[in-house]
N, C-alpha and C. Protein backbone atom coordinates (compact mmCIF):
# COMPACT_ATOMS: atom_id res chain seq x y z
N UNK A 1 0.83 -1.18 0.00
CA UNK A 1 0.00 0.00 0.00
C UNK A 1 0.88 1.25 0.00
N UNK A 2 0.50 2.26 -0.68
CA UNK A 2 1.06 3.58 -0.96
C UNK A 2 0.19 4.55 -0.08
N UNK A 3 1.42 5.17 0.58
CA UNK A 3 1.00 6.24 1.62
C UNK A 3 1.17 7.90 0.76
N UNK A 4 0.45 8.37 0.87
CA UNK A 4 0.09 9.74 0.36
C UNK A 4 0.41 10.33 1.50
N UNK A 5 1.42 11.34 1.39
CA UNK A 5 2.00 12.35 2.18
C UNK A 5 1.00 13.56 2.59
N UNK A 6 0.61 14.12 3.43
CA UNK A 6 -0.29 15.15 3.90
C UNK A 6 0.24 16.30 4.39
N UNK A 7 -0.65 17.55 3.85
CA UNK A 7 0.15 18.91 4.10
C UNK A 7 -0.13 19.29 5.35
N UNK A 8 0.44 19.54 6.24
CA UNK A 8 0.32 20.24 7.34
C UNK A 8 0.03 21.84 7.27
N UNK A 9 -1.39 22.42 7.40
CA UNK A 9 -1.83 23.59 6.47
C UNK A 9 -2.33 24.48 7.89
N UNK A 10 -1.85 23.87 9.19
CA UNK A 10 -2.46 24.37 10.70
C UNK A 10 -1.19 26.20 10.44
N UNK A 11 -0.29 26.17 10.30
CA UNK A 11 0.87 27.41 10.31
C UNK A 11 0.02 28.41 9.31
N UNK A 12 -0.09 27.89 8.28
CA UNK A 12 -0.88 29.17 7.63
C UNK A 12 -2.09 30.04 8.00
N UNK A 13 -1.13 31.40 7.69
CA UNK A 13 -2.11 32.46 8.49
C UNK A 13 -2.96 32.86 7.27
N UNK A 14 -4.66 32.87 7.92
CA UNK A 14 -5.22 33.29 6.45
C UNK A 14 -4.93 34.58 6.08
N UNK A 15 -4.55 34.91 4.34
CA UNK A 15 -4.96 36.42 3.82
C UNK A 15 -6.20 37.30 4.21
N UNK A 16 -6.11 38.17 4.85
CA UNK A 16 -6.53 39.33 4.92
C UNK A 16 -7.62 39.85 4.40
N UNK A 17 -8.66 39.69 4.65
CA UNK A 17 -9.88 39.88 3.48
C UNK A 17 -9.79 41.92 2.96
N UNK A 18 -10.01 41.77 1.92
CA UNK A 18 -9.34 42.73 0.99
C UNK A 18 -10.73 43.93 1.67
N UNK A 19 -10.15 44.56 1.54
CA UNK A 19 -10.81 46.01 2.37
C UNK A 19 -10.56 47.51 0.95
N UNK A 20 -11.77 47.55 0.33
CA UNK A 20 -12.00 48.41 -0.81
C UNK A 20 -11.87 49.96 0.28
N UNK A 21 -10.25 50.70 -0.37
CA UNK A 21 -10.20 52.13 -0.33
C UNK A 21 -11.53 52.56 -0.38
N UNK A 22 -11.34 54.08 0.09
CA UNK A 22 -12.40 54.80 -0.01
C UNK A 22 -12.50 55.59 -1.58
N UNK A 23 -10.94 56.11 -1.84
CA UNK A 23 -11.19 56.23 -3.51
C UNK A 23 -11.35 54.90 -4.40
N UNK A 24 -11.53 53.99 -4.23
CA UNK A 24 -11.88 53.29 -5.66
C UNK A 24 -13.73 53.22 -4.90
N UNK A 25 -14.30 53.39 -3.95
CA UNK A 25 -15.49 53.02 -3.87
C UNK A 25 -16.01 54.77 -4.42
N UNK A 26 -15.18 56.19 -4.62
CA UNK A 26 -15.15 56.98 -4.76
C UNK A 26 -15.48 57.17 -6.73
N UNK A 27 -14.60 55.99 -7.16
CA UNK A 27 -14.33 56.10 -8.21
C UNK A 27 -15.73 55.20 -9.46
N UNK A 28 -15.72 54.16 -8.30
CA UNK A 28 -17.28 53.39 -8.58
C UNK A 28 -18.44 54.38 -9.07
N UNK A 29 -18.57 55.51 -7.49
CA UNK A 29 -19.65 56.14 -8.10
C UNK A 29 -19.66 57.16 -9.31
N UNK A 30 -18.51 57.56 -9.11
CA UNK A 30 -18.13 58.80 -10.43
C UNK A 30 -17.88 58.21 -11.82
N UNK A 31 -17.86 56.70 -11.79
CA UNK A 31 -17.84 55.91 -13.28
C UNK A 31 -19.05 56.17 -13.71
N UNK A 32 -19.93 55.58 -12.67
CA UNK A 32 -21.32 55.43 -12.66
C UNK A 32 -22.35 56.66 -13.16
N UNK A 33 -21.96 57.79 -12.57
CA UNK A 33 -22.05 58.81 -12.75
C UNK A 33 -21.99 59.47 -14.41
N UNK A 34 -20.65 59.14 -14.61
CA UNK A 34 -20.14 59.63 -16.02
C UNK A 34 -21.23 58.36 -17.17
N UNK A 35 -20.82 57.10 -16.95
CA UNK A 35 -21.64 56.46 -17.84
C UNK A 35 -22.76 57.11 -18.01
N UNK A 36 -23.81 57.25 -17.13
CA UNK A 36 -25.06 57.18 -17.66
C UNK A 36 -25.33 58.85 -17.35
N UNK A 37 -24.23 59.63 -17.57
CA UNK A 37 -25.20 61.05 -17.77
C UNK A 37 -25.89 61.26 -18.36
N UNK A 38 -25.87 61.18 -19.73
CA UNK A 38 -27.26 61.24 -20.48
C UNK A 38 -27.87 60.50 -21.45
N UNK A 39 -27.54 59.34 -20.58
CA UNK A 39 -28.58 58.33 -20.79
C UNK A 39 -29.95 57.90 -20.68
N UNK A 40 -30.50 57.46 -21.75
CA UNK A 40 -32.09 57.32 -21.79
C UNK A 40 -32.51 55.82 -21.55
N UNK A 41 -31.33 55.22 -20.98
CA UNK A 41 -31.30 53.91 -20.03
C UNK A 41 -32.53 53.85 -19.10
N UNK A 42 -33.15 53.29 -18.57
CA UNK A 42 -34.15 53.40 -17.92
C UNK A 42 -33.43 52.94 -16.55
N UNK A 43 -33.50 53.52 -15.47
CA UNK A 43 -32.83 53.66 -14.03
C UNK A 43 -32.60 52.13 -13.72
N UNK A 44 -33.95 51.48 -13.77
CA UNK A 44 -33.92 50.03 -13.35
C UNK A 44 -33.08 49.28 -14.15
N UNK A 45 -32.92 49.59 -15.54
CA UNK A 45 -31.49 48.57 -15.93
C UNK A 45 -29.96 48.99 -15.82
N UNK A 46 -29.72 50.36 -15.27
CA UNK A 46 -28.59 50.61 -15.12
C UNK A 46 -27.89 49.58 -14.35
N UNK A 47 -26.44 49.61 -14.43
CA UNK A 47 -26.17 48.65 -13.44
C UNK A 47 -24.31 49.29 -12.85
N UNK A 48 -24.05 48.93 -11.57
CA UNK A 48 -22.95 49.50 -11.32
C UNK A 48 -21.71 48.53 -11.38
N UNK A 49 -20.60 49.36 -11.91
CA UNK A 49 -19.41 48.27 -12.13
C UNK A 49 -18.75 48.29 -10.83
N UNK A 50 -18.33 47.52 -10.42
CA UNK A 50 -17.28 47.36 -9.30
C UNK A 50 -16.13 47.62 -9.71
N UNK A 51 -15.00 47.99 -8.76
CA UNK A 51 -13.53 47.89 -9.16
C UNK A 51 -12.79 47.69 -7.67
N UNK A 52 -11.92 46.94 -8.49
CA UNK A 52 -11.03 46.53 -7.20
C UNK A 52 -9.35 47.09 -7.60
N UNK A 53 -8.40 47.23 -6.72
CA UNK A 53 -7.13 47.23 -6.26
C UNK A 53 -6.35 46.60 -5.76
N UNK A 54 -6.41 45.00 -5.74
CA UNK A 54 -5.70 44.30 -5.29
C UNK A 54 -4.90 43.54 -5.75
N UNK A 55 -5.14 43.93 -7.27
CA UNK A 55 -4.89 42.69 -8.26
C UNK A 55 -4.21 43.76 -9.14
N UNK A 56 -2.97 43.45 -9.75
CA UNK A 56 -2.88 44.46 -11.29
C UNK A 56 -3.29 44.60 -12.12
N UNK A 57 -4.42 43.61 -13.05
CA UNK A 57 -5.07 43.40 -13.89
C UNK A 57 -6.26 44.78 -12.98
N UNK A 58 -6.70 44.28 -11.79
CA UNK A 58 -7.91 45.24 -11.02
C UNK A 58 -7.40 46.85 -11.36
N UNK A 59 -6.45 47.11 -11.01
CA UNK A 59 -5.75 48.36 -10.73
C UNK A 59 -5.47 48.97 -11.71
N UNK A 60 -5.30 48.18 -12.96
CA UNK A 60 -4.89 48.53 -14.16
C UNK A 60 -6.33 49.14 -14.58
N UNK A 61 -7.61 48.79 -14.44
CA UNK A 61 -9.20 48.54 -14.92
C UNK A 61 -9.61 49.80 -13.72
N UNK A 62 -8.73 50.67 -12.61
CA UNK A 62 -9.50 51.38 -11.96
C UNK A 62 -8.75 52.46 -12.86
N UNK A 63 -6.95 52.47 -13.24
CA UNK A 63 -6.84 53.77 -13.88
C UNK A 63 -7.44 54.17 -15.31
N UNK A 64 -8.03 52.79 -15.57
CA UNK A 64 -8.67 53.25 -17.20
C UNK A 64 -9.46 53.61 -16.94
N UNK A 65 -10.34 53.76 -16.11
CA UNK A 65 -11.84 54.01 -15.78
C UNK A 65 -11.40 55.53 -15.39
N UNK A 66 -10.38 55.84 -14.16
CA UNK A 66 -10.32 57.72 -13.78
C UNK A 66 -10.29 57.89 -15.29
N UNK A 67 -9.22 57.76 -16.51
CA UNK A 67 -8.72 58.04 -17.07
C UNK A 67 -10.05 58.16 -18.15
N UNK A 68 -10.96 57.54 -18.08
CA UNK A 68 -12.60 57.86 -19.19
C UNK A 68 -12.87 58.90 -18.17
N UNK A 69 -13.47 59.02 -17.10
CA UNK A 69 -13.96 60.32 -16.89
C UNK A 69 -13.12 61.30 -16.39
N UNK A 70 -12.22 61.56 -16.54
CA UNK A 70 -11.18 62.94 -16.80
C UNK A 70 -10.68 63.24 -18.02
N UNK A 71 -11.11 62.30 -18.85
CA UNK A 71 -10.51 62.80 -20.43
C UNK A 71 -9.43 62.98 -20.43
N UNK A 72 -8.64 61.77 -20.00
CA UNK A 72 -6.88 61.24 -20.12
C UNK A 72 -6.85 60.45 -21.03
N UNK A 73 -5.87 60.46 -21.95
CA UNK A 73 -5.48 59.24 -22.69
C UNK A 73 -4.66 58.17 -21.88
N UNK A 74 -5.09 57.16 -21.86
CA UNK A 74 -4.60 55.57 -21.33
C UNK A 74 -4.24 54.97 -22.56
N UNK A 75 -3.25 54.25 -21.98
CA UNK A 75 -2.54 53.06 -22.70
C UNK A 75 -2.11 52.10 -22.00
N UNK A 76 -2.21 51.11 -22.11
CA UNK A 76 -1.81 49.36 -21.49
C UNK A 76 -1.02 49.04 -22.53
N UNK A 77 0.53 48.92 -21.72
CA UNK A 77 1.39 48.16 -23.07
C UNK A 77 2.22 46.64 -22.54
N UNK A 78 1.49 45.90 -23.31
CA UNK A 78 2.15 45.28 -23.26
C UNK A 78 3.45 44.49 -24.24
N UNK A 79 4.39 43.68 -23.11
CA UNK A 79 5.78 43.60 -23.97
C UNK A 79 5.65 42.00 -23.84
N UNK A 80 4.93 41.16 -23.22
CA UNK A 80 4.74 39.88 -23.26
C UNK A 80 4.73 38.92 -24.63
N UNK A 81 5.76 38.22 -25.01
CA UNK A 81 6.07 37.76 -26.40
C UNK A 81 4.49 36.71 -26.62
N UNK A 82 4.53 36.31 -27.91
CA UNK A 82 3.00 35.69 -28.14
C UNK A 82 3.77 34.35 -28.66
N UNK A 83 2.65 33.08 -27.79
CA UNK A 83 3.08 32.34 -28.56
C UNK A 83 2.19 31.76 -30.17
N UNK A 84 3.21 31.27 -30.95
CA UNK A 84 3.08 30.80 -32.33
C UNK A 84 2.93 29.83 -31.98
N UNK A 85 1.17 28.56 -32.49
CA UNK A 85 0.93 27.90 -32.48
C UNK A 85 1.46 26.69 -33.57
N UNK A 86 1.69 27.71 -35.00
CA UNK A 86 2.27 27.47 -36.08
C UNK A 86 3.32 26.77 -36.44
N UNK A 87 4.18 27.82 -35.40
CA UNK A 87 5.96 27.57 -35.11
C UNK A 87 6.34 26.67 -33.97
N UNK A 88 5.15 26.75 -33.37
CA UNK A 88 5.24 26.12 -31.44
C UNK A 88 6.30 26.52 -30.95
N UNK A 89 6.22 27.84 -30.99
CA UNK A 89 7.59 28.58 -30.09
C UNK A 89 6.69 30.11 -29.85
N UNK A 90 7.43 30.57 -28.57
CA UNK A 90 7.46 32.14 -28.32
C UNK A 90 8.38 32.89 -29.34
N UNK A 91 7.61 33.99 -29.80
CA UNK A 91 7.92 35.21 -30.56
C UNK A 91 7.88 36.61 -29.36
N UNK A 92 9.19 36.98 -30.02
CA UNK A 92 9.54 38.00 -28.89
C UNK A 92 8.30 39.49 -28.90
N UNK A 93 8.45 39.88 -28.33
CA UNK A 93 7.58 41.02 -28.59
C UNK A 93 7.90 42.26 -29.28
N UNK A 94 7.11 43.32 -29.75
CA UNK A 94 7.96 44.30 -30.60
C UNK A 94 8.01 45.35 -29.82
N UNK A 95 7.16 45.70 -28.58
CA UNK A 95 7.85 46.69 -27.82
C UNK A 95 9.20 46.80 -27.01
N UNK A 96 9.60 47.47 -26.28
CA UNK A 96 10.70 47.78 -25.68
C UNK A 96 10.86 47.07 -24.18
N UNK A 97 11.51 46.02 -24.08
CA UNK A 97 11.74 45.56 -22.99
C UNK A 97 11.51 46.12 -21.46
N UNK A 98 10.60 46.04 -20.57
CA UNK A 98 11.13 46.43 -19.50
C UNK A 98 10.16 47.56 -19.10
N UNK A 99 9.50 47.72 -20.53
CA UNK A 99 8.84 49.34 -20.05
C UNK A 99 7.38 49.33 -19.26
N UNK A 100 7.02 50.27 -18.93
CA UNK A 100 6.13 50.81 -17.76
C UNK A 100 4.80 49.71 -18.81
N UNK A 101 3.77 49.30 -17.29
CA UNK A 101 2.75 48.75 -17.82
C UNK A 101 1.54 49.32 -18.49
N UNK A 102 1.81 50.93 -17.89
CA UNK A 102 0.75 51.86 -18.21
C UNK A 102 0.84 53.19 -18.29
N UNK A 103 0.51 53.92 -19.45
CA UNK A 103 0.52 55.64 -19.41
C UNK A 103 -0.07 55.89 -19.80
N UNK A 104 -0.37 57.21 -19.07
CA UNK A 104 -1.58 57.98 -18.98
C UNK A 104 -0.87 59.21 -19.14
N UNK A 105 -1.84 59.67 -20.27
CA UNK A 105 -1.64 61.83 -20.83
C UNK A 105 -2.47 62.34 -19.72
N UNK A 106 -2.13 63.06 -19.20
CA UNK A 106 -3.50 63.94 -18.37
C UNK A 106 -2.64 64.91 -18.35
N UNK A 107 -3.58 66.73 -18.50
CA UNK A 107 -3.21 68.39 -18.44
C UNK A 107 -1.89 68.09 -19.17
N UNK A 108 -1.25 67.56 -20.13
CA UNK A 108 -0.44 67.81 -21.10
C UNK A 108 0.84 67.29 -20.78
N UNK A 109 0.68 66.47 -19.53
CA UNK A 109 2.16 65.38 -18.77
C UNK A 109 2.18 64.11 -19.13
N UNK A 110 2.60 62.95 -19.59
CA UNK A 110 3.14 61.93 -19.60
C UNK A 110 3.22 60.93 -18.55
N UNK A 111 2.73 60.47 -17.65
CA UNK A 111 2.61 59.86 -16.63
C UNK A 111 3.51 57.96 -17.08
N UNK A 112 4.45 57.49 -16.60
CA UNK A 112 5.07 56.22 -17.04
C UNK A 112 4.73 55.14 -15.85
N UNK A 113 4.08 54.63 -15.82
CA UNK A 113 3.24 53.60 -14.43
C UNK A 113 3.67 52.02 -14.35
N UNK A 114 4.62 51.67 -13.45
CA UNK A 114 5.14 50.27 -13.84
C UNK A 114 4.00 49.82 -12.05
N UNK A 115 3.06 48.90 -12.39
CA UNK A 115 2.18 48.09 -11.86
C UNK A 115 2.76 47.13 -10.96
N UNK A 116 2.69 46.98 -9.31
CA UNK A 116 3.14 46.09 -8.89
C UNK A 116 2.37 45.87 -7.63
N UNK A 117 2.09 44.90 -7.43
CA UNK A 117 0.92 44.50 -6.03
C UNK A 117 1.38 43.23 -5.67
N UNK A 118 1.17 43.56 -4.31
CA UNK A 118 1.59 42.40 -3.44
C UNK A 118 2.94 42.05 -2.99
N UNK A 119 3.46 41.02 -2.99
CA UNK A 119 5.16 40.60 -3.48
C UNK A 119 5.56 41.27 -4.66
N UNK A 120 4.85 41.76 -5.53
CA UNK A 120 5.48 41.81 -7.02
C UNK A 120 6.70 43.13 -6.82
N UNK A 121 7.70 42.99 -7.47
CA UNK A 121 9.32 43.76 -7.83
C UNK A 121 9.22 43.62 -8.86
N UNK A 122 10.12 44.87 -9.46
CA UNK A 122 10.53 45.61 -10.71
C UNK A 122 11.87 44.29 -10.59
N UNK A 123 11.98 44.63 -11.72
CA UNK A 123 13.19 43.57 -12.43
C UNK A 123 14.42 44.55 -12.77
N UNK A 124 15.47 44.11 -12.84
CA UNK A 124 16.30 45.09 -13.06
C UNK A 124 15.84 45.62 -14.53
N UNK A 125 15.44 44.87 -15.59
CA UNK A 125 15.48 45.71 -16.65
C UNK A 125 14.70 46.93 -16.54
N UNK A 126 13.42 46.60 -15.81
CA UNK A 126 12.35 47.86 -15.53
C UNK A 126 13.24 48.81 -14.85
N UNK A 127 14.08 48.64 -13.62
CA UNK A 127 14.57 49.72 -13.30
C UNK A 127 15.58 50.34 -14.04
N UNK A 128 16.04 49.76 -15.12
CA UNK A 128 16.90 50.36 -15.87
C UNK A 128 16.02 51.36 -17.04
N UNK A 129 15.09 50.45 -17.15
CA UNK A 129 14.34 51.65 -18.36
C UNK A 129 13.69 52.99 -17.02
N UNK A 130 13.07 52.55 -16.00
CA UNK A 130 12.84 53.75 -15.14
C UNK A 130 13.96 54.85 -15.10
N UNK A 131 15.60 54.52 -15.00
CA UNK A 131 16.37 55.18 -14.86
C UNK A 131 16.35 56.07 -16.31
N UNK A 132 16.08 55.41 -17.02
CA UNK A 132 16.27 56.11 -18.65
C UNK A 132 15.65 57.38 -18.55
N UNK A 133 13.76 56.84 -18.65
CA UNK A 133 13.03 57.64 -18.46
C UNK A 133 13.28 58.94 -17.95
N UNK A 134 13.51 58.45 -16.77
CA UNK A 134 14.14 59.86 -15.51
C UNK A 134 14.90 60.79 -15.84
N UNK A 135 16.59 60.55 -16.41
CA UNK A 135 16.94 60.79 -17.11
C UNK A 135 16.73 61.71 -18.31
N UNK A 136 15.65 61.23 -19.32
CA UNK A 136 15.19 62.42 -20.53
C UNK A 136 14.09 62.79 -20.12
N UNK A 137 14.08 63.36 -18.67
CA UNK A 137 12.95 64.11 -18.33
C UNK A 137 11.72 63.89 -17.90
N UNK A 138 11.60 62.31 -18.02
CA UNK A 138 10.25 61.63 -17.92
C UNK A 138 9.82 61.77 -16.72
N UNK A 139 8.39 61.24 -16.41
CA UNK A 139 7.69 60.94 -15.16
C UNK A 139 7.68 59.37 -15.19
N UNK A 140 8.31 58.55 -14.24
CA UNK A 140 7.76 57.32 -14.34
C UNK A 140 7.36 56.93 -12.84
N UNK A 141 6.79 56.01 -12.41
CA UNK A 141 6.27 56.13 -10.81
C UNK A 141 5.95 54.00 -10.80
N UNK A 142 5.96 53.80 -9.66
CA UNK A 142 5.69 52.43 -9.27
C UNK A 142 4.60 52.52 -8.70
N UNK A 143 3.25 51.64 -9.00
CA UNK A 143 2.16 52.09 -8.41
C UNK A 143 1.79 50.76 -7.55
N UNK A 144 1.24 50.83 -6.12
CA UNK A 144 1.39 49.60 -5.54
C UNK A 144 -0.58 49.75 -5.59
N UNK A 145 -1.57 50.74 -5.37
CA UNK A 145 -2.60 50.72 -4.98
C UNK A 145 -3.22 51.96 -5.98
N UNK A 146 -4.50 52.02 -5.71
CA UNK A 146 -5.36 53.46 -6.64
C UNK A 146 -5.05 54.63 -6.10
N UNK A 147 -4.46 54.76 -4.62
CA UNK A 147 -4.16 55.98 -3.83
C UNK A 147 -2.83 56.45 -4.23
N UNK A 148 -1.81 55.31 -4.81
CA UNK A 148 -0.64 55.82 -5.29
C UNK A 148 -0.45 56.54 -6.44
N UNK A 149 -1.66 55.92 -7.46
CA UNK A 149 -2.01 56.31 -8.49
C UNK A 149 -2.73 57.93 -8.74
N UNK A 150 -3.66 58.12 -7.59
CA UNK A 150 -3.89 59.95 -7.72
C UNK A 150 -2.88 60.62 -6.97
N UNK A 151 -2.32 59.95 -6.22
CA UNK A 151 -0.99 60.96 -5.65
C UNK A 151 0.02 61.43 -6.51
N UNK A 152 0.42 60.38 -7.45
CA UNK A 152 1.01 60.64 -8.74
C UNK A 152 0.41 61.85 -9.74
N UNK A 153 -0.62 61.14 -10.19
CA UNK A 153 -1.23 62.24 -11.11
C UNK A 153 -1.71 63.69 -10.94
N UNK A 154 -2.21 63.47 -9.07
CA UNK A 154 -2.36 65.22 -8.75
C UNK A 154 -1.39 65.76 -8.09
N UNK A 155 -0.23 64.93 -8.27
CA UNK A 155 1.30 65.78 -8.29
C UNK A 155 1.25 66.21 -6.54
């Protein structure tokens, strides 16, 4: 007979149940707001989006959302190579190694946003393109939450 080894799972402390800022529940209503200004939606089918900050994919989905109702240009870039089903290999990507996950134009500045939550670290290449940036003048910033994110942008 084969004995199956068992995890001892008593040491683990549970995660933290995630506790929504007051700006992204801020930002909920002012989406909400902007969507349906003049809309001929009928009240009862409106419906409200949630957003969260805990996640980068989340965080990434709260600055596109400030960024529709302030009339910022957003961009999500990604540098993640694709794979070829064809070739059955990864193809490199054609952007620039290393660079910020997200920028945002707002009042005529450049904002360079490298995304990181939780455990997540910049890699040296990111901090090397951050150093670049810096360098020819840029704005680039590490954003851990949505509060880091308007502290940035309202300077």
């Amino acid at each position: 007979m084969i004995e199956i080894p068992t995890i001892d799972r008593t040491n683990k402390t549970p995660k933290p149940r995630y506790q929504k800022p007051d700006s992204v529940k801020r930002l909920e209503i002012e989406y909400f707001e902007h969507k349906y200004r003049n809309s001929t939606i009928p009240q009862q089918c409106r419906f409200k989006r949630s957003f969260r900050d805990d996640t980068a994919n989340g965080l990434a989905g709260c600055i596109e959302a400030w960024a529709k109702i302030h009339g910022a240009f957003f961009q999500r870039q990604n540098s993640q190579g694709q794979y070829d089903s064809r070739l059955k290999k990864w193809r490199k990507s054609g952007t620039t190694k290393g660079i910020a996950d997200v920028q945002v134009t707002f009042k005529g500045k450049t904002f360079n946003m490298e995304i990181k939550v939780g455990k997540d670290r910049q890699s040296e290449v990111q901090k090397e393109v951050e150093r670049k940036i810096k360098a020819a003048g840029g704005h680039y910033a590490v954003i851990r939450c949505f509060d880091d994110f308007l502290c940035e942008i309202n300077g």
